[in-house]
C-alpha atoms as a PDB file:
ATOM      1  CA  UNK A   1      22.821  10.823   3.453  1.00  0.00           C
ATOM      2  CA  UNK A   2      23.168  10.729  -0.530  1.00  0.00           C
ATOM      3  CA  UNK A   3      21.929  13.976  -1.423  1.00  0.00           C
ATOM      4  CA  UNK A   4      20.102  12.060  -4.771  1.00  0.00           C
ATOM      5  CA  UNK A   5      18.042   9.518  -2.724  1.00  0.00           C
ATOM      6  CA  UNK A   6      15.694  11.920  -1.158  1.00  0.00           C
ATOM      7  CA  UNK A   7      12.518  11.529  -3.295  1.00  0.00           C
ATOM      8  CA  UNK A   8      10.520   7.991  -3.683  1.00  0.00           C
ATOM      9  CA  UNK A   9       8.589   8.185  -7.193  1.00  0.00           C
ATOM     10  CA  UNK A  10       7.361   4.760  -7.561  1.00  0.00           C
ATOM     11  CA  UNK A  11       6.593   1.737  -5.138  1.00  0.00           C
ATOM     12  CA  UNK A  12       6.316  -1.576  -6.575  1.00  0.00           C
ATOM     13  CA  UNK A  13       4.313  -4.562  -5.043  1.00  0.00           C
ATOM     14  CA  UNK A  14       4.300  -7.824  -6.484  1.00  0.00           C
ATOM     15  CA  UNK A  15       0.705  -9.512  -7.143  1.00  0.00           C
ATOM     16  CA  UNK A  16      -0.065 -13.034  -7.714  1.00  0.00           C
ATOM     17  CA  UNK A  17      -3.231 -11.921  -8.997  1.00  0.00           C
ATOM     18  CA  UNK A  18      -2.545  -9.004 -11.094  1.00  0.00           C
ATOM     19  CA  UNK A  19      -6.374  -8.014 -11.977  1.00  0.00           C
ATOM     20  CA  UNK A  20      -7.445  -8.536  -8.463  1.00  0.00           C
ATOM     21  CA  UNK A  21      -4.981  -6.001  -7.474  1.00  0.00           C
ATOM     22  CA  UNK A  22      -4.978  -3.848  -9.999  1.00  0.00           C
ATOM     23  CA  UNK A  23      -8.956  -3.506  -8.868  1.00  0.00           C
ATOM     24  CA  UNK A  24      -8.192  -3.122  -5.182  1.00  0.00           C
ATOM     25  CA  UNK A  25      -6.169   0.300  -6.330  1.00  0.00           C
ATOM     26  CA  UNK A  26      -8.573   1.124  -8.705  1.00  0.00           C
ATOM     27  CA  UNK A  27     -11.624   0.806  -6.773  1.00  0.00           C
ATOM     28  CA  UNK A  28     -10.545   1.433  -3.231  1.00  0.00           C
ATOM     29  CA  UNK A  29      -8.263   3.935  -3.281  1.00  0.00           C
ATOM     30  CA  UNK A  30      -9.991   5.601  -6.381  1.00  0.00           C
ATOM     31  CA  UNK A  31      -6.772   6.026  -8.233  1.00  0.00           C
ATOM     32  CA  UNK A  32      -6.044   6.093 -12.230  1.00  0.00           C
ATOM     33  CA  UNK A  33      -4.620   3.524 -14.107  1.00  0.00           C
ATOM     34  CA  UNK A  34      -1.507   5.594 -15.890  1.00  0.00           C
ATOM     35  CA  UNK A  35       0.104   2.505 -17.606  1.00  0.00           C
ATOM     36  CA  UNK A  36      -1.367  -1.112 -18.087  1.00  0.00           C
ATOM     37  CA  UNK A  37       0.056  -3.849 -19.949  1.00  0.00           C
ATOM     38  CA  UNK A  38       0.087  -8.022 -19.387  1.00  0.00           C
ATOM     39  CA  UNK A  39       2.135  -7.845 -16.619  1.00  0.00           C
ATOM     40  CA  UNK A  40       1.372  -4.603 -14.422  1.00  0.00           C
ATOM     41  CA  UNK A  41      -0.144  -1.566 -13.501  1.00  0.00           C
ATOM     42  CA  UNK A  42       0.947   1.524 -12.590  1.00  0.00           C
ATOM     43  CA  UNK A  43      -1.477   4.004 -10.506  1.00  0.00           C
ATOM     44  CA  UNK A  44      -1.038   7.256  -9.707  1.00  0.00           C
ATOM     45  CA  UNK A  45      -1.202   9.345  -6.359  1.00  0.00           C
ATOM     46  CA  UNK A  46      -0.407  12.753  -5.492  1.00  0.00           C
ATOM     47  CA  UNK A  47       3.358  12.098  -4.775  1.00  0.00           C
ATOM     48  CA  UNK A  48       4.199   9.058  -6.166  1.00  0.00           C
ATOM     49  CA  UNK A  49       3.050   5.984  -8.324  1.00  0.00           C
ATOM     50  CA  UNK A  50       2.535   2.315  -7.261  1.00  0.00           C
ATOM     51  CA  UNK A  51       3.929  -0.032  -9.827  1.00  0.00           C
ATOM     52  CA  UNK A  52       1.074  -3.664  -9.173  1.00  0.00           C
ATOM     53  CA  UNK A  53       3.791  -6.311 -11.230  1.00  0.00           C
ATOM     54  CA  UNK A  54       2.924  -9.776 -10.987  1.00  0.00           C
ATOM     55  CA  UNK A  55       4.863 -11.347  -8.994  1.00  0.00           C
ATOM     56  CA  UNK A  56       6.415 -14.044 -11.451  1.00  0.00           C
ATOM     57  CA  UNK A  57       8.144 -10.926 -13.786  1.00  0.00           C
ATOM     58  CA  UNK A  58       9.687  -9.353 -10.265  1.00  0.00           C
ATOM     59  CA  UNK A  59      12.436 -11.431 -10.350  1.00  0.00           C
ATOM     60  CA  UNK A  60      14.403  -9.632 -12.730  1.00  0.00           C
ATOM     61  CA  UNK A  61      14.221  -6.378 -10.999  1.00  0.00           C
ATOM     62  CA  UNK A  62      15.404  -8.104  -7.701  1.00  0.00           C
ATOM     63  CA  UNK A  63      17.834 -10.949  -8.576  1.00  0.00           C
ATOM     64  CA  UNK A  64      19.921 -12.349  -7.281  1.00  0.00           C
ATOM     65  CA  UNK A  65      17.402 -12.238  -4.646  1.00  0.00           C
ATOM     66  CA  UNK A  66      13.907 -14.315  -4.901  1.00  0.00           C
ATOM     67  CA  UNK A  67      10.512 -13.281  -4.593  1.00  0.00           C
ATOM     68  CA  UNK A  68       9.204 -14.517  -1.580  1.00  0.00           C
ATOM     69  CA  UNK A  69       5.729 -15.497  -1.432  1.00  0.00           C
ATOM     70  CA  UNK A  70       3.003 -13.599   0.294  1.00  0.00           C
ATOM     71  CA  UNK A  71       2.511 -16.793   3.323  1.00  0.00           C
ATOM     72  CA  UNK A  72       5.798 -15.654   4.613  1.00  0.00           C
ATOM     73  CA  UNK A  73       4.102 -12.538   5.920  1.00  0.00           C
ATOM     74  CA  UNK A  74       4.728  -8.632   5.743  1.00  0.00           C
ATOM     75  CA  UNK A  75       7.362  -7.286   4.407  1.00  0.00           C
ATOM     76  CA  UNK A  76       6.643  -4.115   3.620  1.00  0.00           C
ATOM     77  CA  UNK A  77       4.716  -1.314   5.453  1.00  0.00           C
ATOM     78  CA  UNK A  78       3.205   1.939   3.268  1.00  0.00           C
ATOM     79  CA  UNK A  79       1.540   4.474   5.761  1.00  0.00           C
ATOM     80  CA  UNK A  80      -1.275   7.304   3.853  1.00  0.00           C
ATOM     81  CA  UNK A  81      -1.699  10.193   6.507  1.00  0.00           C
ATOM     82  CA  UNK A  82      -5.283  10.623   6.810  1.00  0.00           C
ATOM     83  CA  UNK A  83      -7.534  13.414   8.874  1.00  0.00           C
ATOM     84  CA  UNK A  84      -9.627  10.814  10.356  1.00  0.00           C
ATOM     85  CA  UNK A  85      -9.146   7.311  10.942  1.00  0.00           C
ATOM     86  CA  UNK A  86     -12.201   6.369  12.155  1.00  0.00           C
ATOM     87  CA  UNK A  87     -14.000   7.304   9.133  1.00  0.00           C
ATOM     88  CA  UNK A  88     -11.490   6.181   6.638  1.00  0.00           C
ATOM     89  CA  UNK A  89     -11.720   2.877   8.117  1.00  0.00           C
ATOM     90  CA  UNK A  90     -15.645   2.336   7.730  1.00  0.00           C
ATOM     91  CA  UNK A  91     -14.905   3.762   4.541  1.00  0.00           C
ATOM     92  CA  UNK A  92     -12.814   0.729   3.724  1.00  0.00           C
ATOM     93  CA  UNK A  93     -14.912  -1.612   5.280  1.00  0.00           C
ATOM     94  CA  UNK A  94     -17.979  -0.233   3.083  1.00  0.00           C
ATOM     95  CA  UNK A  95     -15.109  -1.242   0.098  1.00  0.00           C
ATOM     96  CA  UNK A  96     -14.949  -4.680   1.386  1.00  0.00           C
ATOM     97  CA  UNK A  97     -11.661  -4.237   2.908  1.00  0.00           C
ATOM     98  CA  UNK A  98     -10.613  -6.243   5.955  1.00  0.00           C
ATOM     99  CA  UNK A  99      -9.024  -4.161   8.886  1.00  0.00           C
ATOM    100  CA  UNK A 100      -6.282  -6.108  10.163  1.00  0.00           C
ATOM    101  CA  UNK A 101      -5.990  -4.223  13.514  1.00  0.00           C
ATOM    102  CA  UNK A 102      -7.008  -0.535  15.139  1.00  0.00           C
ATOM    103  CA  UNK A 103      -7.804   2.455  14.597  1.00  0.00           C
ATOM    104  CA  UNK A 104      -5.334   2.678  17.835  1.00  0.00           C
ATOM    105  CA  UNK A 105      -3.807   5.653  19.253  1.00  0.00           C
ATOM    106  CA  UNK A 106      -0.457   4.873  19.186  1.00  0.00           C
ATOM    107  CA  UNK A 107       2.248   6.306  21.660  1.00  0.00           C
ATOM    108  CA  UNK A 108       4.061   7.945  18.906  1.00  0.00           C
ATOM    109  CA  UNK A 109       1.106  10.767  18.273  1.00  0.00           C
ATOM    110  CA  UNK A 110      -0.789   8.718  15.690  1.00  0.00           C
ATOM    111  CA  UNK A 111      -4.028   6.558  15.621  1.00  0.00           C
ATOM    112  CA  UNK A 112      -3.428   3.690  12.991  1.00  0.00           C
ATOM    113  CA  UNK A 113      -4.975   0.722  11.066  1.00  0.00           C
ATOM    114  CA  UNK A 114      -3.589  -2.179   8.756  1.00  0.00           C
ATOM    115  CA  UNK A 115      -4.812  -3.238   5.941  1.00  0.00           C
ATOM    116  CA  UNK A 116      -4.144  -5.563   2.851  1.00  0.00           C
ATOM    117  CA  UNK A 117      -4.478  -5.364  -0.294  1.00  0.00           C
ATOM    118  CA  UNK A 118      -5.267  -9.104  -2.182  1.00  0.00           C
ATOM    119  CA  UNK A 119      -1.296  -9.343  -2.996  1.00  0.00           C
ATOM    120  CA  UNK A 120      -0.613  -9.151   0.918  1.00  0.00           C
ATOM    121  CA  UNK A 121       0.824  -6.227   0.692  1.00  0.00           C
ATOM    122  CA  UNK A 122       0.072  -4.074   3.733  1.00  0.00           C
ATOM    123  CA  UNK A 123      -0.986  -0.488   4.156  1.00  0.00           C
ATOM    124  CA  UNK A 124      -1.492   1.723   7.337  1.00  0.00           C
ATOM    125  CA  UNK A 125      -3.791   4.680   7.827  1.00  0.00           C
ATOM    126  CA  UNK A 126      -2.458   7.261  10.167  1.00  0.00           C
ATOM    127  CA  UNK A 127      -4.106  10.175  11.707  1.00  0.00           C
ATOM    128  CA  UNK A 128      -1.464  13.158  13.461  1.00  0.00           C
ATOM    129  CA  UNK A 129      -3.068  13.304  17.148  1.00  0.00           C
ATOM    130  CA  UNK A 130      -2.972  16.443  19.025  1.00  0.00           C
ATOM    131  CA  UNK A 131      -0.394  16.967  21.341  1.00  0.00           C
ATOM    132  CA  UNK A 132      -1.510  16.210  25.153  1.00  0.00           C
ATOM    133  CA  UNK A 133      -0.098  19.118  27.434  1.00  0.00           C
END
């Protein structure tokens, strides 16, 4: 492992619609707006910040490779550990959000659900379950 490549600070998703995502953070997950300008912005969680950049300005920070649009499907996964799925995800659904599949108890020790947000970029909630003796 590079010893320098052990700490993510900043996720960026690319949005077609920048205000509709920007809202989606803002609203839904409750988070601050710490930079805005024409063509993101940047919210804040505990550990790290998500960088919303509309998609046509992206390509600079990716070439040579394009940006590929959202109908090709997921290609990117972010998982938030929560304490309780269940309720996180009627919390989300109060929100307007669309639960793409679960809660599930998955064999791996967690119960999950996928979301979107209205870029396509996808989210998972996961809750540790307790170990079964």
């Amino acid at each position: 492992m590079i010893k320098g490549l052990s700490k993510i600070e900043v996720i960026t998703v690319f949005a077609e619609d920048l205000a509709a995502t920007r809202a989606f953070y803002e609203n839904v997950f409750g988070l601050e707006v710490v930079y805005a300008d024409e063509a993101s912005a940047v919210v804040r969680l505990d550990n790290l910040m998500i960088n919303v950049l509309r998609a046509e300005r992206a390509e600079m920070l990716i070439e040579p490779q394009p940006v590929g649009p959202p109908e090709n499907g997921a290609r990117l996964l972010i998982t938030i550990q929560v304490d309780d799925a269940d309720a996180v995800c009627e919390e989300l659904r109060q929100h307007g959000v669309t639960i793409l599949n679960g809660p599930v108890d998955r064999p791996w020790g967690r119960r999950t659900a996928a979301f979107a947000d209205p870029a396509g970029n996808m989210w998972e909630i996961a809750q540790h379950l307790p170990q079964s003796s």
